[in-house]
C-alpha atoms as a PDB file:
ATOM      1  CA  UNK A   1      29.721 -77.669 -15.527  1.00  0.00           C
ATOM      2  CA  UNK A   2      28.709 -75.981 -12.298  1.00  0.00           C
ATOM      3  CA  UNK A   3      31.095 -72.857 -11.231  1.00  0.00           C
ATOM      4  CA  UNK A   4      31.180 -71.612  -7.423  1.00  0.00           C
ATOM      5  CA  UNK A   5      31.949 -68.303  -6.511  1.00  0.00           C
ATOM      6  CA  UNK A   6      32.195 -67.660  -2.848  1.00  0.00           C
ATOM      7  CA  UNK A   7      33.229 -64.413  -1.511  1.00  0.00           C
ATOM      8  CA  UNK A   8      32.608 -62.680   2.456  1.00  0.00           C
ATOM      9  CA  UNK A   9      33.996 -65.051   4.813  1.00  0.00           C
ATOM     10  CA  UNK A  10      34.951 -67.989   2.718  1.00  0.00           C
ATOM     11  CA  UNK A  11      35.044 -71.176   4.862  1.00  0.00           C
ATOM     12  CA  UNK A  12      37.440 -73.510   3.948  1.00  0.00           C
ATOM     13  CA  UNK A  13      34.757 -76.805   4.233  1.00  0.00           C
ATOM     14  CA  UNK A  14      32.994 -74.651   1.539  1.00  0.00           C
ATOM     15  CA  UNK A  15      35.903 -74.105  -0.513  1.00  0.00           C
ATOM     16  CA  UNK A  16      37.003 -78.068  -0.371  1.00  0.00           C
ATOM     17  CA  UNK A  17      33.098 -79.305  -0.854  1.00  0.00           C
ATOM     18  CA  UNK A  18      32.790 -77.857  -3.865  1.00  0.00           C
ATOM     19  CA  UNK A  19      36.526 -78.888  -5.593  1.00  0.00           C
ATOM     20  CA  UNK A  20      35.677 -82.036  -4.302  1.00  0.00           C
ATOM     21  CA  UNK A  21      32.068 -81.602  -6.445  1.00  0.00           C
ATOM     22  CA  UNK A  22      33.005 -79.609  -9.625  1.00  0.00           C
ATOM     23  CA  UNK A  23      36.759 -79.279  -9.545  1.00  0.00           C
ATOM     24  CA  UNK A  24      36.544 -75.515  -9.497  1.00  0.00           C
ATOM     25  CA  UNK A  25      36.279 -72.699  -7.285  1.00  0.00           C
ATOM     26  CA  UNK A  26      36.118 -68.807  -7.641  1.00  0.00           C
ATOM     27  CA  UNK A  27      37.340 -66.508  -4.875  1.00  0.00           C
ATOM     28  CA  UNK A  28      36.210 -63.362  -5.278  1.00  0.00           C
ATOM     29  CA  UNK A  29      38.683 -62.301  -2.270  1.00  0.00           C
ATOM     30  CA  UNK A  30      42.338 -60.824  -1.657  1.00  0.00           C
ATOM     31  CA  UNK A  31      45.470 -62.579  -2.961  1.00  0.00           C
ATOM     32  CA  UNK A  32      46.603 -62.735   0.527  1.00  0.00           C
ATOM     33  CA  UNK A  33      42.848 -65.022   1.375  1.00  0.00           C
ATOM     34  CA  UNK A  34      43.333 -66.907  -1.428  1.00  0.00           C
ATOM     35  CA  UNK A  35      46.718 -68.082  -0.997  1.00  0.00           C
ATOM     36  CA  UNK A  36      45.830 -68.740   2.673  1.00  0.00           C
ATOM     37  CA  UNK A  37      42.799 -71.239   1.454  1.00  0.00           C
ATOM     38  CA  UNK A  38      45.242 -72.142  -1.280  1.00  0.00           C
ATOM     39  CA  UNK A  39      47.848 -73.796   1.849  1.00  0.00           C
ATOM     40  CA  UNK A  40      44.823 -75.343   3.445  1.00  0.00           C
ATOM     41  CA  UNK A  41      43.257 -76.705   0.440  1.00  0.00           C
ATOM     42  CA  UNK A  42      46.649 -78.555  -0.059  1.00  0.00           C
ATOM     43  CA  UNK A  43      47.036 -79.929   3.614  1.00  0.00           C
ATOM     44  CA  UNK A  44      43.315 -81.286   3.310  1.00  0.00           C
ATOM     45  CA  UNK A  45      43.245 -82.418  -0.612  1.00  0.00           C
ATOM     46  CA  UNK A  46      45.335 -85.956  -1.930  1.00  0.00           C
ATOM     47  CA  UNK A  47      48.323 -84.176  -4.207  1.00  0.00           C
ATOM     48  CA  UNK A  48      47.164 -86.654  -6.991  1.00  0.00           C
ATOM     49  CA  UNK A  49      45.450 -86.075 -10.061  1.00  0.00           C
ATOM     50  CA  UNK A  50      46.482 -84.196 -12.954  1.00  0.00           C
ATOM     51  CA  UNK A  51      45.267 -81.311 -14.538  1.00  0.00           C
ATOM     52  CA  UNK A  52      46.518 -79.830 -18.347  1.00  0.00           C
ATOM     53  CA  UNK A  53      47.363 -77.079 -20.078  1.00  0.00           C
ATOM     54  CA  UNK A  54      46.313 -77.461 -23.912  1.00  0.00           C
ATOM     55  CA  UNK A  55      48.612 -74.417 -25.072  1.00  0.00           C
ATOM     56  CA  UNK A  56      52.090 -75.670 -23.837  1.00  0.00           C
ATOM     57  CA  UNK A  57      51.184 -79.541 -23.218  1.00  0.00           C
ATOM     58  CA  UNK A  58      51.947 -79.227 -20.057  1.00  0.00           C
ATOM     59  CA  UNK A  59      50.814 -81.577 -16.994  1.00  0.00           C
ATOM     60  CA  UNK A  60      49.651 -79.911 -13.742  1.00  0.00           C
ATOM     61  CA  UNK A  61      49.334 -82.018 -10.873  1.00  0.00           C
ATOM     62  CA  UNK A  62      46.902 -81.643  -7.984  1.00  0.00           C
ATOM     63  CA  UNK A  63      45.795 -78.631  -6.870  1.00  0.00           C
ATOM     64  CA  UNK A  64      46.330 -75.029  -8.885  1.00  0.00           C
ATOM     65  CA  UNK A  65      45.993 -71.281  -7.662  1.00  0.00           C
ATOM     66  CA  UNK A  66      45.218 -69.765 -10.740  1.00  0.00           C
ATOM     67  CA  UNK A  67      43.922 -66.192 -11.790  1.00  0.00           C
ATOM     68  CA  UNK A  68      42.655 -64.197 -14.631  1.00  0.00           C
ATOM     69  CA  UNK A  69      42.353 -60.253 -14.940  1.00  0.00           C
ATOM     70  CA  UNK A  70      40.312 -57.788 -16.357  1.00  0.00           C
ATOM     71  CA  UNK A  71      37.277 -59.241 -15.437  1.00  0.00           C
ATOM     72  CA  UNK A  72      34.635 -56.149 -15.466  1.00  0.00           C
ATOM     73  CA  UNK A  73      36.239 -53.676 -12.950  1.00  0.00           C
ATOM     74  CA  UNK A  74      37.269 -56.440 -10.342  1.00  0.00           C
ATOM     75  CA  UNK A  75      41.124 -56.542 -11.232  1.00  0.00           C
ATOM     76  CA  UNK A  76      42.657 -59.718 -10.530  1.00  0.00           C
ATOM     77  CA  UNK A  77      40.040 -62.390  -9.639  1.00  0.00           C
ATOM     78  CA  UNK A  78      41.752 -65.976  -7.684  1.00  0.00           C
ATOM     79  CA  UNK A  79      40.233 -69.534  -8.482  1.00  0.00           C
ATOM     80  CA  UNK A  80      41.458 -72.769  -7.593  1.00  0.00           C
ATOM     81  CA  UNK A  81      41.687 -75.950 -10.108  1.00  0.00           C
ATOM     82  CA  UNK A  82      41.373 -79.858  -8.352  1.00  0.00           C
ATOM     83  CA  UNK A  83      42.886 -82.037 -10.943  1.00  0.00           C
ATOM     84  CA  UNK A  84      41.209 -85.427 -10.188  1.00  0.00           C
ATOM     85  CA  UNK A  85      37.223 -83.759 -10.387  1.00  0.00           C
ATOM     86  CA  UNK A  86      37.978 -80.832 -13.446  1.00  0.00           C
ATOM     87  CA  UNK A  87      39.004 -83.453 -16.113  1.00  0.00           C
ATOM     88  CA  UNK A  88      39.326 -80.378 -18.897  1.00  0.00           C
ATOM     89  CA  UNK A  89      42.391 -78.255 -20.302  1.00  0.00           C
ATOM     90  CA  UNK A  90      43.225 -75.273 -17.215  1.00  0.00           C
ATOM     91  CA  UNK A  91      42.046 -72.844 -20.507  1.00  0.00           C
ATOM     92  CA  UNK A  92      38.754 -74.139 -20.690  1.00  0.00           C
ATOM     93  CA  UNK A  93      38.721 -72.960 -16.161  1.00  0.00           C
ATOM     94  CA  UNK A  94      39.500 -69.566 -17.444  1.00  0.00           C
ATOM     95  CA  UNK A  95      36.661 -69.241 -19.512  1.00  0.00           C
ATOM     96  CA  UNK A  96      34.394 -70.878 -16.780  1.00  0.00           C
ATOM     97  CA  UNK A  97      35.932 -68.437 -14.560  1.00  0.00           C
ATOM     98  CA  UNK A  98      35.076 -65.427 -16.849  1.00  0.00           C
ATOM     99  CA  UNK A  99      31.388 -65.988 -17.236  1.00  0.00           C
ATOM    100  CA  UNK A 100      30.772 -67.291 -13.626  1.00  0.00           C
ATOM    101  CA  UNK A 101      31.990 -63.721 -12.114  1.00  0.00           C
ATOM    102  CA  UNK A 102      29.686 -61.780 -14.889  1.00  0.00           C
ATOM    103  CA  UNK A 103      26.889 -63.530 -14.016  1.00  0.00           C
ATOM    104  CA  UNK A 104      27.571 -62.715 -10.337  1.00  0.00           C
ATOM    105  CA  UNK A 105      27.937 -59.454 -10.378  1.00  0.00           C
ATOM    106  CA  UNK A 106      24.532 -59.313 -12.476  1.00  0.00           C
ATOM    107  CA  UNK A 107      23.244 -61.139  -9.662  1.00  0.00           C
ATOM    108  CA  UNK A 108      24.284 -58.617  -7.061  1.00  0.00           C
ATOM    109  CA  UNK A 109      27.516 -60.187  -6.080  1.00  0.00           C
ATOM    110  CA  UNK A 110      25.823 -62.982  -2.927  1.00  0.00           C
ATOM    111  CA  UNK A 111      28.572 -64.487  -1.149  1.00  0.00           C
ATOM    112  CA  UNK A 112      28.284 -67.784  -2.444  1.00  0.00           C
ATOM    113  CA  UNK A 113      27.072 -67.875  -6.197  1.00  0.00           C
ATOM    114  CA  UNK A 114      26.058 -71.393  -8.317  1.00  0.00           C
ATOM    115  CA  UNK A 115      26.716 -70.590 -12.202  1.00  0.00           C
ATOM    116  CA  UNK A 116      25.951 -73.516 -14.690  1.00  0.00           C
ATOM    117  CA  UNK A 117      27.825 -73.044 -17.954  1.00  0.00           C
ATOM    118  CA  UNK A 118      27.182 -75.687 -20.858  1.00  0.00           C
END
């Protein structure tokens, strides 16, 4: 499973290549960025698809703006999930999420970043 991690002046073809791709983006931006590629991701992506969330059963459906904290000393870091390319649990993201933005930052933090995690 490849994880992107794009950061600087994210371009939204970038952002939609790689969902399209892997299913799974990091941006290592401001919630106010993210939620504005978030709104164009879901004018340029097909709604359908589902995504799932192992802990409560639940089926998500499309695209998801989702988030984890505590991440080294970066606070809140932003990642969107494509449902019909990421055909795992929304958990299992988390935890891609997690070691994709480590391995980043030991790599000096580039503005885009490839991290394979098996």
């Amino acid at each position: 499973m490849e994880t992107v991690v794009l950061s600087g002046e994210i371009r939204v073809a970038d952002v939609e290549l790689f969902l399209l791709a892997n299913g799974i983006v990091v941006l290592a931006t401001s919630r106010t960025v993210a939620r504005r590629i978030l709104h164009e991701m879901r004018e340029r992506l097909p709604p359908d698809g589902g995504l799932w969330s192992e802990e409560d059963d639940e089926d998500l459906w499309g695209l998801e703006h989702q988030f984890v904290d505590g991440i080294l000393d970066r606070g809140w870091t932003h990642f969107l999930v494509y449902g019909p390319t990421f055909s795992l649990p929304i958990g299992y993201a988390r935890g891609y999420v997690r070691r994709a933005i480590e391995a980043w930052r030991a790599n000096g933090t580039p503005l885009e970043f490839h991290h394979q995690t098996t």
